[in-house]
Protein backbone atom coordinates (compact mmCIF):
# COMPACT_ATOMS: atom_id res chain seq x y z
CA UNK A 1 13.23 48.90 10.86
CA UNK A 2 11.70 49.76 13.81
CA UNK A 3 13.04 51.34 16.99
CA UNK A 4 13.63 48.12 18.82
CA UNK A 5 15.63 46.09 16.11
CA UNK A 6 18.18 49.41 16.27
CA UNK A 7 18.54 49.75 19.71
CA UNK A 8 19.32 45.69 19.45
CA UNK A 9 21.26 45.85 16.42
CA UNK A 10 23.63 48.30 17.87
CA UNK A 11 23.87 46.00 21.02
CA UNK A 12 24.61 43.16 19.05
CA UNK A 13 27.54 45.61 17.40
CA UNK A 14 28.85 46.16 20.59
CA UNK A 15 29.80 42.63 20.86
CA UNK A 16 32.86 41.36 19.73
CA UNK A 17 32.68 37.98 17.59
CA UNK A 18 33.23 35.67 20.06
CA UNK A 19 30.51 37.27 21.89
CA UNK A 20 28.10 37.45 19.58
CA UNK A 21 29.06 33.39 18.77
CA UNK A 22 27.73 32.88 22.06
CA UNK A 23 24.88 35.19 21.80
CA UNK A 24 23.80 33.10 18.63
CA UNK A 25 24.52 29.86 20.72
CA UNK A 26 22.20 30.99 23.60
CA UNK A 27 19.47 31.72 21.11
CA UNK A 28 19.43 28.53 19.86
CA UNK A 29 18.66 26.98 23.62
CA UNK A 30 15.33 26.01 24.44
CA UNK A 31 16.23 25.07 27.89
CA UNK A 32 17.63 28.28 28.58
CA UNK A 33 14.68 30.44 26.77
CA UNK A 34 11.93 28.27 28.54
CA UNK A 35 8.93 29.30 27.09
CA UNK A 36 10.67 31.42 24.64
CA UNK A 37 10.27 29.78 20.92
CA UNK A 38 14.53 29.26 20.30
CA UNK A 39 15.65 29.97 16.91
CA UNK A 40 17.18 26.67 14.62
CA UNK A 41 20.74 26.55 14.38
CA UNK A 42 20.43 26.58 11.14
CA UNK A 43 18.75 29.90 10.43
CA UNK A 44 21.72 31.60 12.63
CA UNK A 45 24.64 29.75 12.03
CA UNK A 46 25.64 31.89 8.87
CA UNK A 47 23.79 34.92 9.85
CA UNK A 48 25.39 38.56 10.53
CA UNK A 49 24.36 40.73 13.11
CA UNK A 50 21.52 42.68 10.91
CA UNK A 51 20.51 39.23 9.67
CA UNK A 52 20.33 37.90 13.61
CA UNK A 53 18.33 40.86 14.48
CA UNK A 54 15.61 39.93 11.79
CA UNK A 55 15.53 36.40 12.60
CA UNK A 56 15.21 37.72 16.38
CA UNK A 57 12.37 40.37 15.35
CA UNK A 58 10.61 37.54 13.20
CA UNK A 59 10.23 35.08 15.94
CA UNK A 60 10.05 37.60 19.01
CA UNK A 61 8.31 40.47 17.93
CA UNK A 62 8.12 42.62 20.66
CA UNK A 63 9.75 40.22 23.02
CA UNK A 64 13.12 40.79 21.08
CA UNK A 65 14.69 43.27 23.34
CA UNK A 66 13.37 41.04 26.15
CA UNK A 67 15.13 38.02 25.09
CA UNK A 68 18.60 40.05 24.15
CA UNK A 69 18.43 41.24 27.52
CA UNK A 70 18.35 37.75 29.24
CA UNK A 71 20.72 36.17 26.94
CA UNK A 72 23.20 39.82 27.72
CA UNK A 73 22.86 39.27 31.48
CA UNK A 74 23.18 35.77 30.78
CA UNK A 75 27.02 36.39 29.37
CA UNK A 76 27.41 38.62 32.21
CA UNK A 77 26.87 42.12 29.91
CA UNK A 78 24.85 43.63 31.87
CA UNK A 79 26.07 46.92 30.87
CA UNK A 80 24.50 46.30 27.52
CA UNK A 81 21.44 44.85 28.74
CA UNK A 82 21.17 48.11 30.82
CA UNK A 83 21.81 50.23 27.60
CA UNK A 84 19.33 48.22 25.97
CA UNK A 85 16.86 49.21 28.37
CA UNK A 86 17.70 52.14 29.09
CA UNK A 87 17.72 53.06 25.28
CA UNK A 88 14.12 51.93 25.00
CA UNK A 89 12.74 53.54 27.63
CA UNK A 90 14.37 56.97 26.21
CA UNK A 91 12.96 56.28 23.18
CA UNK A 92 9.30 56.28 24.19
């Protein structure tokens, strides 16, 4: 697992369940992600957080943390879209 799916996956863990319901939900909006390929309700409507992570590396690749950081802000946490960042940018 790369650096990026753990700095996302421990976002994702700071969420609580509702949360991360709607985190799912906004993933799954093609309207919202614009250009952004969204991921089928079907692939995350069972998944975990580790499993949500994959699907997100799988269709993102390096656009992951990109997209976890719109749909964070989106839900107004923009204190873990700033972690998120801020993680990254440590990192390198």
């Amino acid at each position: 697992m790369g650096i990026r799916a753990i700095e996302l996956l421990e976002s994702l863990e700071d969420l609580g369940d509702k949360e991360f319901k709607k985190f799912k939900w906004y993933l799954q909006q093609a309207e919202f992600l614009k250009a952004i390929p969204s991921i089928p309700k079907c692939q995350l409507e069972s998944s975990d957080r580790e499993d949500t992570v994959d699907l997100m590396v799988q269709t993102y690749s390096r656009r992951c943390v990109e997209v976890a950081r719109m749909v964070l802000q989106r839900m107004n946490r923009n204190d873990l879209a700033e972690k998120l960042s801020n993680n990254l940018e440590n990192s390198k």
